[in-house]
Protein backbone atom coordinates (compact mmCIF):
# COMPACT_ATOMS: atom_id res chain seq x y z
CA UNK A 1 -2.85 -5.38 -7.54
CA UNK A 2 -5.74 -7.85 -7.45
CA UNK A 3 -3.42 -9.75 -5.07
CA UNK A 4 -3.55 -7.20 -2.77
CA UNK A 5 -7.47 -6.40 -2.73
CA UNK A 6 -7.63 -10.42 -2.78
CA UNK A 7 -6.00 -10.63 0.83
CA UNK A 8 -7.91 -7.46 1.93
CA UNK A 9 -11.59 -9.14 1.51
CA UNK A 10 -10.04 -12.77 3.26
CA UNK A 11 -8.84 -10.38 6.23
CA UNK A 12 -11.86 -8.62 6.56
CA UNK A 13 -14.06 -11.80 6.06
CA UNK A 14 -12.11 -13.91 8.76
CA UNK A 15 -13.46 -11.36 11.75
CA UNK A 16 -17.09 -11.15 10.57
CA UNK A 17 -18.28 -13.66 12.70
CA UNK A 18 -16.37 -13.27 15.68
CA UNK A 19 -18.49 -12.68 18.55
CA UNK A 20 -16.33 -10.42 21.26
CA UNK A 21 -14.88 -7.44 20.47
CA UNK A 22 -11.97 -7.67 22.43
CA UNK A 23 -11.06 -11.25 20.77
CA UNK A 24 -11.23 -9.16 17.45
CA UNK A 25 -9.66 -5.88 18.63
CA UNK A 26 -6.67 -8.12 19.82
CA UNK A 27 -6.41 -10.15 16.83
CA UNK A 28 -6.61 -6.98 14.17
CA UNK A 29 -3.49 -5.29 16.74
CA UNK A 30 -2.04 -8.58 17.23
CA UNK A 31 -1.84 -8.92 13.11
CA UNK A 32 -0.54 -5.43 12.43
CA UNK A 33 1.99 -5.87 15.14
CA UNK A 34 3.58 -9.25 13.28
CA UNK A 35 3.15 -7.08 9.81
CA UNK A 36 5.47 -4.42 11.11
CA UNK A 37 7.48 -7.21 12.53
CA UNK A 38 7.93 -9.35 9.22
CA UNK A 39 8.88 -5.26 7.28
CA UNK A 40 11.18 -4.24 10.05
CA UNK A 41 13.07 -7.86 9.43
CA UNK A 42 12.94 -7.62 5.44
CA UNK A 43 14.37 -4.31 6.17
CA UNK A 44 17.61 -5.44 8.09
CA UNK A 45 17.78 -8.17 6.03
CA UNK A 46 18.02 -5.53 2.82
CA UNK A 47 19.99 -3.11 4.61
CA UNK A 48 22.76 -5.38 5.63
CA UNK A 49 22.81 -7.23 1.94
CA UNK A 50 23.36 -3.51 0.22
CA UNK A 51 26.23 -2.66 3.33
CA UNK A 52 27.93 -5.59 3.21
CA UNK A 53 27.04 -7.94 6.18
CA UNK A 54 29.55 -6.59 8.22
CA UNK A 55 28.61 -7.42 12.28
């Protein structure tokens, strides 16, 4: 768990100092967008390995 809080302060620390909003509105959306990307993958991925990998 101390993982997780670990990667919570380094994202919150890397947009303390940025300067226009928009720069830091786009990268917080820009970074949930590849998060749901990288879950929706590992979620294929696990869905085809438990149904067999048939295409």
């Amino acid at each position: 768990m101390g993982t997780l809080v670990h990667f919570k302060n380094l994202y919150l620390e890397a947009f303390d100092d940025c300067k226009p909003s928009f720069v830091v509105f786009f990268l917080k959306g820009y970074s949930i967008f590849c998060a749901v990307m990288l879950f929706m993958a590992f979620y294929a991925f696990l869905y085809r390995a438990f149904t067999g990998f048939e295409f």
